[in-house]
PDB file of N, CA and C in Angstrom:
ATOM      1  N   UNK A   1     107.522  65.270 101.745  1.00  0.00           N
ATOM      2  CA  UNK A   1     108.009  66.476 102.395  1.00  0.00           C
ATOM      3  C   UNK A   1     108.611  67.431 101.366  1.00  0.00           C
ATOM      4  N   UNK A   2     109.466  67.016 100.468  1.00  0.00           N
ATOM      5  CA  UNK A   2     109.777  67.718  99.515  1.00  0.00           C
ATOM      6  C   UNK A   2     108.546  68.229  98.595  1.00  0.00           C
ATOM      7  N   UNK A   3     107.921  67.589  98.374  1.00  0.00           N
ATOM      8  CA  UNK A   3     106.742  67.926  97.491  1.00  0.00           C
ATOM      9  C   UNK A   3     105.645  69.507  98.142  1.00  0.00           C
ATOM     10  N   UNK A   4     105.660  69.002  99.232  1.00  0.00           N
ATOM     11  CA  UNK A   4     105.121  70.174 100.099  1.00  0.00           C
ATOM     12  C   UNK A   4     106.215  71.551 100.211  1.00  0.00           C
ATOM     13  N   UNK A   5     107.308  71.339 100.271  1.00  0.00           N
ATOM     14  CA  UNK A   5     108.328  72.561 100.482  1.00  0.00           C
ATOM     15  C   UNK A   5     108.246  73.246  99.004  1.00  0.00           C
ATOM     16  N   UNK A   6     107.893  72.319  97.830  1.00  0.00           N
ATOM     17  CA  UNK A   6     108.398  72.537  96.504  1.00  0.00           C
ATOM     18  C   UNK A   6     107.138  73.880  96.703  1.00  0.00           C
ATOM     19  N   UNK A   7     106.009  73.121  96.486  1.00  0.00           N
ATOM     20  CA  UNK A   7     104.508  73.989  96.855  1.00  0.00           C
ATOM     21  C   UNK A   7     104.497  75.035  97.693  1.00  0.00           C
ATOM     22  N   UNK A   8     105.274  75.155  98.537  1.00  0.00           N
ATOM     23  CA  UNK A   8     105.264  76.546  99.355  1.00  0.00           C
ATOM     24  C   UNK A   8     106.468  77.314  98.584  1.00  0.00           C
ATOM     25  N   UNK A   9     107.728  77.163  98.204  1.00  0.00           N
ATOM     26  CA  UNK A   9     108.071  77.688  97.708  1.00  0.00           C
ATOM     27  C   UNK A   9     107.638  78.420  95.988  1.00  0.00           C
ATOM     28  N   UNK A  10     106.802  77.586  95.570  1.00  0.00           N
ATOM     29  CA  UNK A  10     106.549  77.889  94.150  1.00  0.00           C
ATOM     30  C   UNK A  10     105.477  78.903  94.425  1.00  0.00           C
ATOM     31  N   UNK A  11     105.058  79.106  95.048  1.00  0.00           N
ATOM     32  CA  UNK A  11     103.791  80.291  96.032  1.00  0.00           C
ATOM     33  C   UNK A  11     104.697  81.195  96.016  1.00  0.00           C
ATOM     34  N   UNK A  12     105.596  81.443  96.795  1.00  0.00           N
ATOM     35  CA  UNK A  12     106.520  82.208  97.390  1.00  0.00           C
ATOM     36  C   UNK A  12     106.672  83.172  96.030  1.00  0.00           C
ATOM     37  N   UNK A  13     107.382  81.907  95.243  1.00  0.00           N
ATOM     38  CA  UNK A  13     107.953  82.645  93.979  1.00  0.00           C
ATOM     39  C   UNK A  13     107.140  83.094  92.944  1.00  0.00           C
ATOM     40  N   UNK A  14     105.999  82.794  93.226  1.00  0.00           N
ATOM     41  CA  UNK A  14     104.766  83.313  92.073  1.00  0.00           C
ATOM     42  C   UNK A  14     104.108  85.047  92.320  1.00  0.00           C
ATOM     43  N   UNK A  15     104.197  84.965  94.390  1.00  0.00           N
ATOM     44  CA  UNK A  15     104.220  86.317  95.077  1.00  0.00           C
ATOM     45  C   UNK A  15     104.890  87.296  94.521  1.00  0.00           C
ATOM     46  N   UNK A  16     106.111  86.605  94.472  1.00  0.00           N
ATOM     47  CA  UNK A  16     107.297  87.281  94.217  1.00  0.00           C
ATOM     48  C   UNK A  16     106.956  87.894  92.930  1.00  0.00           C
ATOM     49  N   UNK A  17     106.763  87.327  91.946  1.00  0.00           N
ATOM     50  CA  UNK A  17     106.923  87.959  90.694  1.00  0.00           C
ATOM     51  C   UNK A  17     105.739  88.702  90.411  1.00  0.00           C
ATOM     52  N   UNK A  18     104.860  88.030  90.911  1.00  0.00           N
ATOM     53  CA  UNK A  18     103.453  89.034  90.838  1.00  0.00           C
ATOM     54  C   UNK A  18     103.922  90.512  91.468  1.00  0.00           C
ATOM     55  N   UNK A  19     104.439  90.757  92.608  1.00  0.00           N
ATOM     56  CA  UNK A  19     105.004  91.786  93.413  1.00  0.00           C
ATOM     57  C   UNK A  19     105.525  92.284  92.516  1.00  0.00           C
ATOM     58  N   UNK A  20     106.499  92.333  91.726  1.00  0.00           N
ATOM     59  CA  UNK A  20     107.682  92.522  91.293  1.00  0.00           C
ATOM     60  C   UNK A  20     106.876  93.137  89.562  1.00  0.00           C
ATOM     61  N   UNK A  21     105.702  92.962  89.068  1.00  0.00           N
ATOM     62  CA  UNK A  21     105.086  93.039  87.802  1.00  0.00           C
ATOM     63  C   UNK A  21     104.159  94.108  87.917  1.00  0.00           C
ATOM     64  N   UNK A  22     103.528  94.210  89.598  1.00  0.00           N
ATOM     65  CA  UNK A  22     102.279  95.081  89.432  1.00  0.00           C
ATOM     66  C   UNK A  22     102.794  96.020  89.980  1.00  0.00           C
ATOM     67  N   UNK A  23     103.863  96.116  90.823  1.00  0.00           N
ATOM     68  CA  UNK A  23     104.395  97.014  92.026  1.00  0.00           C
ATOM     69  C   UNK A  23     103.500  97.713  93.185  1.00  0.00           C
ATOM     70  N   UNK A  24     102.894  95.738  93.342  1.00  0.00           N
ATOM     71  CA  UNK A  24     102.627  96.343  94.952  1.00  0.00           C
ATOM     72  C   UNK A  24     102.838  96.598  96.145  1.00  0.00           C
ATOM     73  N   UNK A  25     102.787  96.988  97.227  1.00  0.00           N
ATOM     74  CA  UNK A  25     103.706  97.378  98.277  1.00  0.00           C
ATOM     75  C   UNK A  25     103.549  96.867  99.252  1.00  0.00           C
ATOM     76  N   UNK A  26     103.527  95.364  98.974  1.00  0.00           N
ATOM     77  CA  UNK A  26     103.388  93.957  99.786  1.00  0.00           C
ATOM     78  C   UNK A  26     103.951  93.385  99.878  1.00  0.00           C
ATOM     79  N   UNK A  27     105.053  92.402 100.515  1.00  0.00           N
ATOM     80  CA  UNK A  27     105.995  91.014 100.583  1.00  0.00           C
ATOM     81  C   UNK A  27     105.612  90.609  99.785  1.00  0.00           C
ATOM     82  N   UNK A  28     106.575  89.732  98.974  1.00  0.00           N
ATOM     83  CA  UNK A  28     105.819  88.570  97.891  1.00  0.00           C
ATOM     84  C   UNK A  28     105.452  87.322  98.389  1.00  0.00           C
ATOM     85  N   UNK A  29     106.215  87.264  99.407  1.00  0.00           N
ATOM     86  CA  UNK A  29     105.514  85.924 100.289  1.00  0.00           C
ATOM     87  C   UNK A  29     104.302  85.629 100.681  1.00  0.00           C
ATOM     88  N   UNK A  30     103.749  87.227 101.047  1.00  0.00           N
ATOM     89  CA  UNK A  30     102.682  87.334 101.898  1.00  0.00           C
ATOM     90  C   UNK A  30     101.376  87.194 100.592  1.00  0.00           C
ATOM     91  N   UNK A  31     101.561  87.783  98.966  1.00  0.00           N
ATOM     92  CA  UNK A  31     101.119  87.930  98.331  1.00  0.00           C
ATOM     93  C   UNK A  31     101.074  85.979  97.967  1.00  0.00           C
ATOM     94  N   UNK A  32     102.373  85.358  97.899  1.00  0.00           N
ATOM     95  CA  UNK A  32     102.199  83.780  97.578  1.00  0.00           C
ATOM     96  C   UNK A  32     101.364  83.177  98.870  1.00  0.00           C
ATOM     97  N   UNK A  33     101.531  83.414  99.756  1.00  0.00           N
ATOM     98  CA  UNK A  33     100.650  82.140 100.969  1.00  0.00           C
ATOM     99  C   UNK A  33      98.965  83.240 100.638  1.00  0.00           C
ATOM    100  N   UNK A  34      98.932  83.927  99.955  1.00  0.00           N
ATOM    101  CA  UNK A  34      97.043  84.605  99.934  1.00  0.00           C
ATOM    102  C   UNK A  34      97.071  83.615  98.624  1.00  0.00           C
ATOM    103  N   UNK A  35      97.758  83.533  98.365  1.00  0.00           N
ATOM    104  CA  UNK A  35      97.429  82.805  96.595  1.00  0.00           C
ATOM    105  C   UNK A  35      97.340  81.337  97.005  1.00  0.00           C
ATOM    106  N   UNK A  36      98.322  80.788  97.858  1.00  0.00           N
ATOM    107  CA  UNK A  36      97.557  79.342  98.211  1.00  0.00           C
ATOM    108  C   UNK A  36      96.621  78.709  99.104  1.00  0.00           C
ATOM    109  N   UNK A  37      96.654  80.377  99.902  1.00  0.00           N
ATOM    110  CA  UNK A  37      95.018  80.356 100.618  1.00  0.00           C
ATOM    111  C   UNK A  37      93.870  79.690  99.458  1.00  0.00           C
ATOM    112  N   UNK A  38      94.122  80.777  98.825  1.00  0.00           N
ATOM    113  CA  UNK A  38      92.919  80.345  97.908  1.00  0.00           C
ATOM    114  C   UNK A  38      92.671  79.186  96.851  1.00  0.00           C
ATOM    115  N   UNK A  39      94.134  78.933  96.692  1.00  0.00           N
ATOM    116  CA  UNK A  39      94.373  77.466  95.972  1.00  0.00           C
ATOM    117  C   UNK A  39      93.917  76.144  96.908  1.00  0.00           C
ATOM    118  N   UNK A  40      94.111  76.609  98.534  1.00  0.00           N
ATOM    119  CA  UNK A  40      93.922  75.512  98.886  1.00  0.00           C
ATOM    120  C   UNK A  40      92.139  75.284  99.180  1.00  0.00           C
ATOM    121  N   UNK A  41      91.522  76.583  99.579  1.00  0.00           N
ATOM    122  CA  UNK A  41      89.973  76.458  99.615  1.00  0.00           C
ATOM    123  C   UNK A  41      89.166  76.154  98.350  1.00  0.00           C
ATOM    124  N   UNK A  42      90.207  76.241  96.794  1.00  0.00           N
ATOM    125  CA  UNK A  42      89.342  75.923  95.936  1.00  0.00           C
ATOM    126  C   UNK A  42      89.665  74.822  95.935  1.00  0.00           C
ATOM    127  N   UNK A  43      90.320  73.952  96.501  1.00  0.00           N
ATOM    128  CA  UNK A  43      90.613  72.125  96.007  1.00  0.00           C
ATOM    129  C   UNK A  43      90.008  71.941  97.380  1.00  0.00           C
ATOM    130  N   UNK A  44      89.403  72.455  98.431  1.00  0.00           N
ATOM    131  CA  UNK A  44      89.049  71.853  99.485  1.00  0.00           C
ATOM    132  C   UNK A  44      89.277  70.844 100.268  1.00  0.00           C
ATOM    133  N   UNK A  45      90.810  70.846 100.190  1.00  0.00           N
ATOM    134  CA  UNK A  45      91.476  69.599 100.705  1.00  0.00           C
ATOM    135  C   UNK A  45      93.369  70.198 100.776  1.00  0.00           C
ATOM    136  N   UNK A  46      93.796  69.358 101.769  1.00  0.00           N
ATOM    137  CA  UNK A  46      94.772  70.178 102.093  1.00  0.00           C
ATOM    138  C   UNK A  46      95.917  68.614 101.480  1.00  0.00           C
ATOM    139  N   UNK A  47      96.523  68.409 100.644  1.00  0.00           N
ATOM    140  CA  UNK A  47      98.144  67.708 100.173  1.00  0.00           C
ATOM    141  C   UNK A  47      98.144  67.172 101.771  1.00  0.00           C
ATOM    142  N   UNK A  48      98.934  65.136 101.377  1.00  0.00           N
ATOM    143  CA  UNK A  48      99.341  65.253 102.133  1.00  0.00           C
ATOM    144  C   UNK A  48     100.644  65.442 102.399  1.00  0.00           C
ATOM    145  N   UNK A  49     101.181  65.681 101.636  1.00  0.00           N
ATOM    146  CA  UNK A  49     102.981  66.342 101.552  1.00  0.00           C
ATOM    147  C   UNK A  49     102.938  67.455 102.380  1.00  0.00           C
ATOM    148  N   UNK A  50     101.995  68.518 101.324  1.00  0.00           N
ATOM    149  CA  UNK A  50     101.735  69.721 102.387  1.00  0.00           C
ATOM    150  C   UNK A  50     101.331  70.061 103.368  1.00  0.00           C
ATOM    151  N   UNK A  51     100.207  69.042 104.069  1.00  0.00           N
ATOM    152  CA  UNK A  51     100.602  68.836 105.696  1.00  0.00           C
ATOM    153  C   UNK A  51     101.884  68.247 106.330  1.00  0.00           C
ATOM    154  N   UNK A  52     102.544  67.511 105.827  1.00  0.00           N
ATOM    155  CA  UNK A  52     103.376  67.089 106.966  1.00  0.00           C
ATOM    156  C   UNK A  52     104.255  68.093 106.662  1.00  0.00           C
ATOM    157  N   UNK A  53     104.492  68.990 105.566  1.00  0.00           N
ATOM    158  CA  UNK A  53     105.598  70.097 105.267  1.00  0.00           C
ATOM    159  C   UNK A  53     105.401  71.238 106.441  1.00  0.00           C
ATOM    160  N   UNK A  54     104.301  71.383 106.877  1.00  0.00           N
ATOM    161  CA  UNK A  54     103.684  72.461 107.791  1.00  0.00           C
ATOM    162  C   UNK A  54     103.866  72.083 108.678  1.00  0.00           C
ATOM    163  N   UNK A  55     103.242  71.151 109.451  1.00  0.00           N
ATOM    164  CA  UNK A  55     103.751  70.276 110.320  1.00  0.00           C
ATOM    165  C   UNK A  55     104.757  70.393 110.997  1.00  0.00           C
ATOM    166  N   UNK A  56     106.007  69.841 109.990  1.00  0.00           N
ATOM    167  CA  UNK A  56     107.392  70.219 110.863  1.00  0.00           C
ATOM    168  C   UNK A  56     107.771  72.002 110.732  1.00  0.00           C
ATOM    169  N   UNK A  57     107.309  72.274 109.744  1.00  0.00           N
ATOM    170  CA  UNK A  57     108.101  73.501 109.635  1.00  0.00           C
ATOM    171  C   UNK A  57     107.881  74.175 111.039  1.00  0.00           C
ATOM    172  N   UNK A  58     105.563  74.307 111.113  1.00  0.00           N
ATOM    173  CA  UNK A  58     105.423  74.793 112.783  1.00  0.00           C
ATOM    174  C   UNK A  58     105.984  74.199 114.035  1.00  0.00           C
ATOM    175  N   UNK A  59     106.559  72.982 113.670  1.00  0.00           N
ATOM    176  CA  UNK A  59     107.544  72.144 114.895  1.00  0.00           C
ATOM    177  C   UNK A  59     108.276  73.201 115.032  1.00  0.00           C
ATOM    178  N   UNK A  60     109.049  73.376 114.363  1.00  0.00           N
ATOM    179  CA  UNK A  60     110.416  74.272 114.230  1.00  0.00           C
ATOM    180  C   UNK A  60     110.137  76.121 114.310  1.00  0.00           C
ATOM    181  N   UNK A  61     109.089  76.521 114.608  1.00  0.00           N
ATOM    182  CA  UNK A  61     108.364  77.648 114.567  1.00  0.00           C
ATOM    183  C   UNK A  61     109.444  78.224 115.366  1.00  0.00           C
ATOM    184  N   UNK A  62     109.949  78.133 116.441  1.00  0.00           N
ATOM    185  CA  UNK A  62     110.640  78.795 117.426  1.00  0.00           C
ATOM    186  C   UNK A  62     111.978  79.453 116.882  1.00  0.00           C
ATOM    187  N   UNK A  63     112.511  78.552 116.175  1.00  0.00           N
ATOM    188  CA  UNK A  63     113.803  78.587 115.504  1.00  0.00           C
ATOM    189  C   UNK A  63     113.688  80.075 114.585  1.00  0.00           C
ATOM    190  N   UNK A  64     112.454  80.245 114.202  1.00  0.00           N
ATOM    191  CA  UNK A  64     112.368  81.717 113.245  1.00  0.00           C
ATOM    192  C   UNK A  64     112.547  82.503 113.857  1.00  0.00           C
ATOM    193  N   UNK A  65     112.454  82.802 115.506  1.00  0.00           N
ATOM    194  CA  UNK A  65     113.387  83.916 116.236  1.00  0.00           C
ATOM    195  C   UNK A  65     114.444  84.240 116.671  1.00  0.00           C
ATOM    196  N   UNK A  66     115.332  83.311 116.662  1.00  0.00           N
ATOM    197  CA  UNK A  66     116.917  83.229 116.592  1.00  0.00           C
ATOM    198  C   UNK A  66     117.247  84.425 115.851  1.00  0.00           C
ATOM    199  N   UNK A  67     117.039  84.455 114.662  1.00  0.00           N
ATOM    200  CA  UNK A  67     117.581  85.950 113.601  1.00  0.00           C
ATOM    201  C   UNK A  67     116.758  87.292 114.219  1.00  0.00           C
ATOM    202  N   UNK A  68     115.633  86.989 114.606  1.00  0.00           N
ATOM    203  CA  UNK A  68     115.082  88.719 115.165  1.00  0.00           C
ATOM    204  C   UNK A  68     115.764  88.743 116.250  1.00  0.00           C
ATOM    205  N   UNK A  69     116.090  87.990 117.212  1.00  0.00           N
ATOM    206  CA  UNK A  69     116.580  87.827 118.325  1.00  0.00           C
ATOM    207  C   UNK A  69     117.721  88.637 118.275  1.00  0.00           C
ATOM    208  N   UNK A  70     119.118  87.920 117.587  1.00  0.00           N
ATOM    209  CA  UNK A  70     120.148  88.380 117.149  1.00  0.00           C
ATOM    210  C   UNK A  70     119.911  90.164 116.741  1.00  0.00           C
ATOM    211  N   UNK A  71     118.998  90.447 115.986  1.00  0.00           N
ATOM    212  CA  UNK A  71     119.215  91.624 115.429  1.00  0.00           C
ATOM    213  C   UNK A  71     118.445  92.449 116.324  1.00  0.00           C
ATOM    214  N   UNK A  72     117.715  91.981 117.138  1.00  0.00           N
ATOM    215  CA  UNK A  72     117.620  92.912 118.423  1.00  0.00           C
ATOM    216  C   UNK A  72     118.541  93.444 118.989  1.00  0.00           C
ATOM    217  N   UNK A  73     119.874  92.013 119.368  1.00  0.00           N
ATOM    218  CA  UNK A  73     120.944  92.565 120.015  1.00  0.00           C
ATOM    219  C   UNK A  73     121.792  93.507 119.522  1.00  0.00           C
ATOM    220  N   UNK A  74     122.128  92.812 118.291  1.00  0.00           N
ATOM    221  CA  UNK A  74     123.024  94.043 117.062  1.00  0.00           C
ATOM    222  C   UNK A  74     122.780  94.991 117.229  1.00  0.00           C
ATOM    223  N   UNK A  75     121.542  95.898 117.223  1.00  0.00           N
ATOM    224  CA  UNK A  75     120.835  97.093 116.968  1.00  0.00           C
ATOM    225  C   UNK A  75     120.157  97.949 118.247  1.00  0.00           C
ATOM    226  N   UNK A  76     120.844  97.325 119.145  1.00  0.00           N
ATOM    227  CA  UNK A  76     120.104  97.677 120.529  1.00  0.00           C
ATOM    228  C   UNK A  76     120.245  99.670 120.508  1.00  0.00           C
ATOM    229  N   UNK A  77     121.708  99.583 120.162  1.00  0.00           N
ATOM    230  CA  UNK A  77     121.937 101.705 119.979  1.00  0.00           C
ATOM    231  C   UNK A  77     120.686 102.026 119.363  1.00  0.00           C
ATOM    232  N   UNK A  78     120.510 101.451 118.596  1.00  0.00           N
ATOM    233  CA  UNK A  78     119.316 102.193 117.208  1.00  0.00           C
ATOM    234  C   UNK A  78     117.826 101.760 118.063  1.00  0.00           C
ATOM    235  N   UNK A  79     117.856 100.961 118.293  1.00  0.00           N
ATOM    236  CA  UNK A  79     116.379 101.002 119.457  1.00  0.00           C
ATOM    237  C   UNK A  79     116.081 101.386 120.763  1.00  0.00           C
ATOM    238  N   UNK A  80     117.428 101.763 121.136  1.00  0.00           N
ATOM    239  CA  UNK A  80     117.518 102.729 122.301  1.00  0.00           C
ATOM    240  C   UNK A  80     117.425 104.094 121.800  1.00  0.00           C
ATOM    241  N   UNK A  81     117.682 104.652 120.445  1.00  0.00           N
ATOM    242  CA  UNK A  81     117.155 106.036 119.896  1.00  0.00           C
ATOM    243  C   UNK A  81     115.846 106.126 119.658  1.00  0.00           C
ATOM    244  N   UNK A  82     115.267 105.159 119.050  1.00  0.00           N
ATOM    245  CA  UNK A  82     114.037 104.952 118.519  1.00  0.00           C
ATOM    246  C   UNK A  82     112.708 104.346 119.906  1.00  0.00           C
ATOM    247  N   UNK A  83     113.098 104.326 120.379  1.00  0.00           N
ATOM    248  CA  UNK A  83     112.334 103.646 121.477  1.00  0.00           C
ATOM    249  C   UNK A  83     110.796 104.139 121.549  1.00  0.00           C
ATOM    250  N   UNK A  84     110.407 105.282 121.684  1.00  0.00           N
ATOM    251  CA  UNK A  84     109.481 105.833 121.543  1.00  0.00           C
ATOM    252  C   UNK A  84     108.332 105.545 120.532  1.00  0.00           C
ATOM    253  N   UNK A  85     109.422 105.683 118.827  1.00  0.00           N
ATOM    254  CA  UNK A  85     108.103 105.481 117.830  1.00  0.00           C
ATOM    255  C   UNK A  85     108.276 103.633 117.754  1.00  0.00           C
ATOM    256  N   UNK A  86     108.985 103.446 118.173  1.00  0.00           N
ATOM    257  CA  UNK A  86     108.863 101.050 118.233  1.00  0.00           C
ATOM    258  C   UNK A  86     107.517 101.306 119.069  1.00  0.00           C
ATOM    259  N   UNK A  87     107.438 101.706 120.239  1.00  0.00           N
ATOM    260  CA  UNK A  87     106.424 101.737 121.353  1.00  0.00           C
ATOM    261  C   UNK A  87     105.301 101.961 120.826  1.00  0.00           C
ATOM    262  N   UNK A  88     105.282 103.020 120.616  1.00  0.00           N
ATOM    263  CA  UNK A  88     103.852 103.497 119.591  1.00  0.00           C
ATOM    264  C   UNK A  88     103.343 102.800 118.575  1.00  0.00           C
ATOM    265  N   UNK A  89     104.374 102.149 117.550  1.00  0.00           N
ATOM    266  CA  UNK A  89     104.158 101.328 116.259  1.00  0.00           C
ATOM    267  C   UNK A  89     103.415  99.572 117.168  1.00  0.00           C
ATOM    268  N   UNK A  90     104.544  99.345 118.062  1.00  0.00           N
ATOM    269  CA  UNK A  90     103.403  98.239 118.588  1.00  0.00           C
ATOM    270  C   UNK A  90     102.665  98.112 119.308  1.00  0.00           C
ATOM    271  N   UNK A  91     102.236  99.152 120.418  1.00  0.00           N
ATOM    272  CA  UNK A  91     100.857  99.439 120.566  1.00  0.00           C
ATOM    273  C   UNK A  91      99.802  99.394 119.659  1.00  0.00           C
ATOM    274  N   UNK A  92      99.947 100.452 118.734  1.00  0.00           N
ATOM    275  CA  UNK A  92      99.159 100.506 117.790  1.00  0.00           C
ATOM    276  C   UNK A  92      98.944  99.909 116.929  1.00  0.00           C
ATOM    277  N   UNK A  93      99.406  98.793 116.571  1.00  0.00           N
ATOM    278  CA  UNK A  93      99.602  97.786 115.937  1.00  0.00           C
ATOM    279  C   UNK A  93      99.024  96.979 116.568  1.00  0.00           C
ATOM    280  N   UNK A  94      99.065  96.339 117.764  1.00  0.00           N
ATOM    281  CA  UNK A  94      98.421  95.131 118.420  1.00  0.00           C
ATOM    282  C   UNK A  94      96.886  95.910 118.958  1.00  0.00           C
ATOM    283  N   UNK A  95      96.949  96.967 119.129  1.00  0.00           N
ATOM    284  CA  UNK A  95      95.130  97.132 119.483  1.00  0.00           C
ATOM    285  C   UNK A  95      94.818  96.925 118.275  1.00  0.00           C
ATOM    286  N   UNK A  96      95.164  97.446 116.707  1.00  0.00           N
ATOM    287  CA  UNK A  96      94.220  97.071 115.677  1.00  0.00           C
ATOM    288  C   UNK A  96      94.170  96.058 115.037  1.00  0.00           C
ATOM    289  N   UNK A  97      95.070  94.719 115.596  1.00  0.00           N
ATOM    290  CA  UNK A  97      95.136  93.605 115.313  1.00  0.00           C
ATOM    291  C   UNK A  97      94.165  92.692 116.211  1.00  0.00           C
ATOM    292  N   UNK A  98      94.389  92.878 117.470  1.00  0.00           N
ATOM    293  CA  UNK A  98      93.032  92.575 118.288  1.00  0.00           C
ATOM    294  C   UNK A  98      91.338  93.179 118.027  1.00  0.00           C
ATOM    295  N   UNK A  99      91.014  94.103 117.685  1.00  0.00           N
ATOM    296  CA  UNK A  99      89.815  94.677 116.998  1.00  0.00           C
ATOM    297  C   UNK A  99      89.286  94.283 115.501  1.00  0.00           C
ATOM    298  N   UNK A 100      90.703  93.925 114.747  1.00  0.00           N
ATOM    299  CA  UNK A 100      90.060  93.168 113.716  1.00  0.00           C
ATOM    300  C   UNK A 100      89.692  91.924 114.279  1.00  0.00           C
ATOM    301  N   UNK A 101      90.436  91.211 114.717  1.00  0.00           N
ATOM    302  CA  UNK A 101      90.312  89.420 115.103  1.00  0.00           C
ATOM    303  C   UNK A 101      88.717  89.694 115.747  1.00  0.00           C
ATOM    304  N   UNK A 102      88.745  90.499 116.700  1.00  0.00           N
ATOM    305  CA  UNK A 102      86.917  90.578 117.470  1.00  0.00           C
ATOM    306  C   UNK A 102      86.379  90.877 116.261  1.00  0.00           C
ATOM    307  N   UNK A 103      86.199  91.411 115.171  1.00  0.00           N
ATOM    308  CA  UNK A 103      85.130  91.820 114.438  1.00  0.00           C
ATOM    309  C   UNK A 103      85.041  90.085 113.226  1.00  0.00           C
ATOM    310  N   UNK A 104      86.265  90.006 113.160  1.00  0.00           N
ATOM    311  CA  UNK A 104      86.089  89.032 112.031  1.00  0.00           C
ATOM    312  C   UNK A 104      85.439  87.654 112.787  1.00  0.00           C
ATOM    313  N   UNK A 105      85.984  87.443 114.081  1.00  0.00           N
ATOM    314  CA  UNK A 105      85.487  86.714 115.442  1.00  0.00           C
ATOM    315  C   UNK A 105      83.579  86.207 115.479  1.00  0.00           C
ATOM    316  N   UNK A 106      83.312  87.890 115.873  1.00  0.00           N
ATOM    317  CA  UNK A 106      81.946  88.333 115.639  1.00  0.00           C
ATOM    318  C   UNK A 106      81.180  88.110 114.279  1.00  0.00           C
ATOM    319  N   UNK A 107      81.939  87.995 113.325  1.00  0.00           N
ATOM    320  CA  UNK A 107      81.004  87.761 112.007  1.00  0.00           C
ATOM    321  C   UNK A 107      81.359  86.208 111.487  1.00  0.00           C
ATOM    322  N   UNK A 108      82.297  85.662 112.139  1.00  0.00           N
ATOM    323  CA  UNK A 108      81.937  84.519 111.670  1.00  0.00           C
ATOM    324  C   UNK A 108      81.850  83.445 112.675  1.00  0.00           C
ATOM    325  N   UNK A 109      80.845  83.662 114.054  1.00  0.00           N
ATOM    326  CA  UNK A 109      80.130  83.229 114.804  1.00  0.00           C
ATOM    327  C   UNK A 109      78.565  83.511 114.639  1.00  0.00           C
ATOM    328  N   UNK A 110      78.710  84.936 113.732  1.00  0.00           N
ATOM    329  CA  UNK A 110      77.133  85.280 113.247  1.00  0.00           C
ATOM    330  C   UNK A 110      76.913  84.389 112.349  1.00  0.00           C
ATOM    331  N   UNK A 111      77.817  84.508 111.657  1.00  0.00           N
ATOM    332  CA  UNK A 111      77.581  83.446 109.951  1.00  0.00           C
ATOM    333  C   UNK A 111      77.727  82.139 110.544  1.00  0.00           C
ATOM    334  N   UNK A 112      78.044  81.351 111.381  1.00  0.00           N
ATOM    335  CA  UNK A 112      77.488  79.928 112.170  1.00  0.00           C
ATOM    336  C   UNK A 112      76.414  79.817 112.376  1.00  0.00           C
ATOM    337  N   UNK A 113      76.510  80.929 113.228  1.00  0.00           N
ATOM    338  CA  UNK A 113      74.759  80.870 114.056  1.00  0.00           C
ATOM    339  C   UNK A 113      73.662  80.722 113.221  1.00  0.00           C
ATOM    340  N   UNK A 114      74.061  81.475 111.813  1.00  0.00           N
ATOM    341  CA  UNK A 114      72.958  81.864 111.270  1.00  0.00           C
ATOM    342  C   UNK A 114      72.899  80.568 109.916  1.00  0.00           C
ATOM    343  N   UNK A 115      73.687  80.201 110.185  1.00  0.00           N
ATOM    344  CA  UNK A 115      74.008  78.505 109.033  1.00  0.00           C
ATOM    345  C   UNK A 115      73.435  77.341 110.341  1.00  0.00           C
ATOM    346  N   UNK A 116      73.091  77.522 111.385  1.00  0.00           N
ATOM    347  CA  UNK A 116      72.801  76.225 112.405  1.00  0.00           C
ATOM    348  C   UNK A 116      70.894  76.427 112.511  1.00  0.00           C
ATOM    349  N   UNK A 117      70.706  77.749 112.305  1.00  0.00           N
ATOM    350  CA  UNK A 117      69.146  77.989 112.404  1.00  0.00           C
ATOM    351  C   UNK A 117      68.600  77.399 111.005  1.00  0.00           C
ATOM    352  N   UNK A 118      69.099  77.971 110.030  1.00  0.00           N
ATOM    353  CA  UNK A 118      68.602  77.354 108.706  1.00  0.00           C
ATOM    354  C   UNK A 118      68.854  76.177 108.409  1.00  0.00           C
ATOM    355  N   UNK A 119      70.002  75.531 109.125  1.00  0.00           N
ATOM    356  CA  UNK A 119      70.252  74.058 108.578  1.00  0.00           C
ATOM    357  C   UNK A 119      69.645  73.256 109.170  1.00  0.00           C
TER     358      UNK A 119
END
């Protein structure tokens, strides 16, 4: 378990500094879990540290809304001003999050289909 936390964190912190060197205008987190995306499809096999690290962490998935939760409440004045562009930002946000998922959906049910005819 430790071994797996070590591995997600050393991602984290590799994001981080990569972020922090090129100045891109990305989380570094988000930049470390694309980096062990790809670390983990080139070893084609997933740790088993780093499954059971995932494992519990998604056990515990719920617990990561406690703090948005909280700062919903804190900030309720400021989202009672703002109400309008929040509305708009997640509308618009979840239709183009649903339209990607259908397209990426759609192409890699094509790319099945089309790996089950030739195979």
């Amino acid at each position: 378990m430790i071994g797996g936390l070590a591995v997600l964190l050393i991602f984290q912190l590799v994001g981080e500094v990569a972020v922090q060197l090129s100045g891109l205008p990305i989380p570094g987190p988000v930049v470390g879990m694309m980096l062990l995306f790809v670390a983990l499809r080139w070893r084609e096999s997933l740790p088993d540290s780093l499954r059971a690290t995932a494992e519990t962490l998604l056990s515990h998935l719920s617990l990561l809304f406690v703090p948005a939760g909280v700062g919903i409440i804190q900030h309720g004045a400021r989202l009672a001003e703002e109400w309008l562009a929040l509305t708009i930002a997640l509308v618009l946000s979840t239709l183009i999050t649903v339209a990607v998922t259908a397209l990426v959906m759609r192409a890699l049910i094509h790319r099945r289909d089309g790996e089950q005819r030739s195979g």
